[in-house]
Protein backbone atom coordinates (compact mmCIF):
# COMPACT_ATOMS: atom_id res chain seq x y z
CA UNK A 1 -37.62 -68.14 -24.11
CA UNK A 2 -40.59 -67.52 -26.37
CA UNK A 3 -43.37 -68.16 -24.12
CA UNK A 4 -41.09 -66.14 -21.76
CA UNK A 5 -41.29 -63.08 -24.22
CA UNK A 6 -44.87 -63.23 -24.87
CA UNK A 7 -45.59 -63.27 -21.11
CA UNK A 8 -44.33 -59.95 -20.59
CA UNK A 9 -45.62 -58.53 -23.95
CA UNK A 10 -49.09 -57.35 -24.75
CA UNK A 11 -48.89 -58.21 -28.44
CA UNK A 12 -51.94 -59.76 -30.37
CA UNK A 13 -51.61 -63.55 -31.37
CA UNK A 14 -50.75 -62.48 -34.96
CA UNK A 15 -47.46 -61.08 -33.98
CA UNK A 16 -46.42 -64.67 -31.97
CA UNK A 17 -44.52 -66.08 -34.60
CA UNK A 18 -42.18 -63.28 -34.78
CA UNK A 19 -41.64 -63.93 -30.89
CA UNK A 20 -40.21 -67.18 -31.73
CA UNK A 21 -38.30 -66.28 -33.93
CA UNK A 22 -36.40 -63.73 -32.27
CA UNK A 23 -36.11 -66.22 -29.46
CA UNK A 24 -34.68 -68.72 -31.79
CA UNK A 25 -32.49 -65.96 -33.22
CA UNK A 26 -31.41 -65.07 -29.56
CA UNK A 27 -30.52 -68.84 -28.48
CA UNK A 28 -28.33 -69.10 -31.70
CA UNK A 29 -26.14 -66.52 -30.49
CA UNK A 30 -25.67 -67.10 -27.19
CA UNK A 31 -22.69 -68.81 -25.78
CA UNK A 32 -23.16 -72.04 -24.09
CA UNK A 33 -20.56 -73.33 -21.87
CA UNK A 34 -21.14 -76.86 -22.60
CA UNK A 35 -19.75 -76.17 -26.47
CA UNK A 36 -16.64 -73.90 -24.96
CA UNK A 37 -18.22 -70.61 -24.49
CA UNK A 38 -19.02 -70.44 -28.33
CA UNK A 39 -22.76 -70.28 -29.47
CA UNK A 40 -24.61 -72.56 -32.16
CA UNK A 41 -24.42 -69.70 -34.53
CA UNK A 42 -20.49 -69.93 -34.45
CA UNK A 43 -20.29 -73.82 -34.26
CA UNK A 44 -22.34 -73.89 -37.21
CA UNK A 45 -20.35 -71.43 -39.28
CA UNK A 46 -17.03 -72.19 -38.11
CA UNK A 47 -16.11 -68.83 -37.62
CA UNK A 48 -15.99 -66.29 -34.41
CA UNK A 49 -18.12 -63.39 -34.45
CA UNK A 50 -15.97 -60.01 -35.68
CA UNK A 51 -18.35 -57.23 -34.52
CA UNK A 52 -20.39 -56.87 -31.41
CA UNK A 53 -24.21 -57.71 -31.62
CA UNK A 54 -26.67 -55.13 -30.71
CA UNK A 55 -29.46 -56.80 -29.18
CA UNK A 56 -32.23 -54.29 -28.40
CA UNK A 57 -35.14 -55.53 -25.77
CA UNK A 58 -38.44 -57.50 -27.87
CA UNK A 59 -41.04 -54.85 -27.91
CA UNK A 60 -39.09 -51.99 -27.12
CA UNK A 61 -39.72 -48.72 -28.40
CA UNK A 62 -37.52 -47.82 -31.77
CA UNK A 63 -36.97 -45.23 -34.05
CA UNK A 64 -36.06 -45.95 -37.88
CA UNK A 65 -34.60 -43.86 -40.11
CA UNK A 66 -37.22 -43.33 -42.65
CA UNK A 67 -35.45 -40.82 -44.88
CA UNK A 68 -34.28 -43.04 -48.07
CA UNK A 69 -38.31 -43.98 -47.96
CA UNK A 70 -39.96 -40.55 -47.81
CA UNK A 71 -41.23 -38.86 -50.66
CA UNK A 72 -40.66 -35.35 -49.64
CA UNK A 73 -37.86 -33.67 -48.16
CA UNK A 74 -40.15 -32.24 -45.39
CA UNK A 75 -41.50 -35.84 -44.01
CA UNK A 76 -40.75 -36.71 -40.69
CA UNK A 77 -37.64 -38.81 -40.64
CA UNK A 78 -38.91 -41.02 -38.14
CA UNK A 79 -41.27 -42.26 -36.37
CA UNK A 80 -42.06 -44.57 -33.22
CA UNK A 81 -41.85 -48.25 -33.84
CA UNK A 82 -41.58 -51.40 -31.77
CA UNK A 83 -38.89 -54.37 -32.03
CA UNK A 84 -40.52 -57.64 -33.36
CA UNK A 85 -37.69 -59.34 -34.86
CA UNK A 86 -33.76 -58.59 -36.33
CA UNK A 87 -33.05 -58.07 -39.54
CA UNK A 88 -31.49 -61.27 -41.50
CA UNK A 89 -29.47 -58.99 -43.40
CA UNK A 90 -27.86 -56.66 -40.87
């Protein structure tokens, strides 16, 4: 799935890593039906996933909300980004 993601990205070799790991992050949450249509992420865990997981497209454009960072109320309040990897924490 990595090398599948880097093949149709144009990113420079320092930015690899985070392809595996949001392919490693992917695979962890799909379901497998070998383990009952559950993923590794809930066999691990023991519990069923309670909201619905936006995945947005590797290298896709994004826009973040930049307001709780910017120093002045007149700052733009975003700007244009690209998807590397998911946040652990969300």
């Amino acid at each position: 799935m990595g090398l599948a993601l880097l093949a149709h990205s144009n990113l420079p070799q320092p930015y690899w890593e985070d392809t595996f790991l949001i392919a490693t992050y992917l695979i962890n949450r799909l379901p497998f039906k070998v383990i009952n249509n559950e993923s590794p992420f809930e066999m691990t865990y023991n519990k069923k996933k309670t909201q619905l997981f936006v995945l947005s497209v590797f290298e896709c454009a994004c826009w973040p909300n930049l307001r709780p960072y910017n120093k002045h109320k007149i700052d733009f309040r975003s700007k244009i980004c690209i998807v590397l990897r998911y946040s652990l924490s969300h």
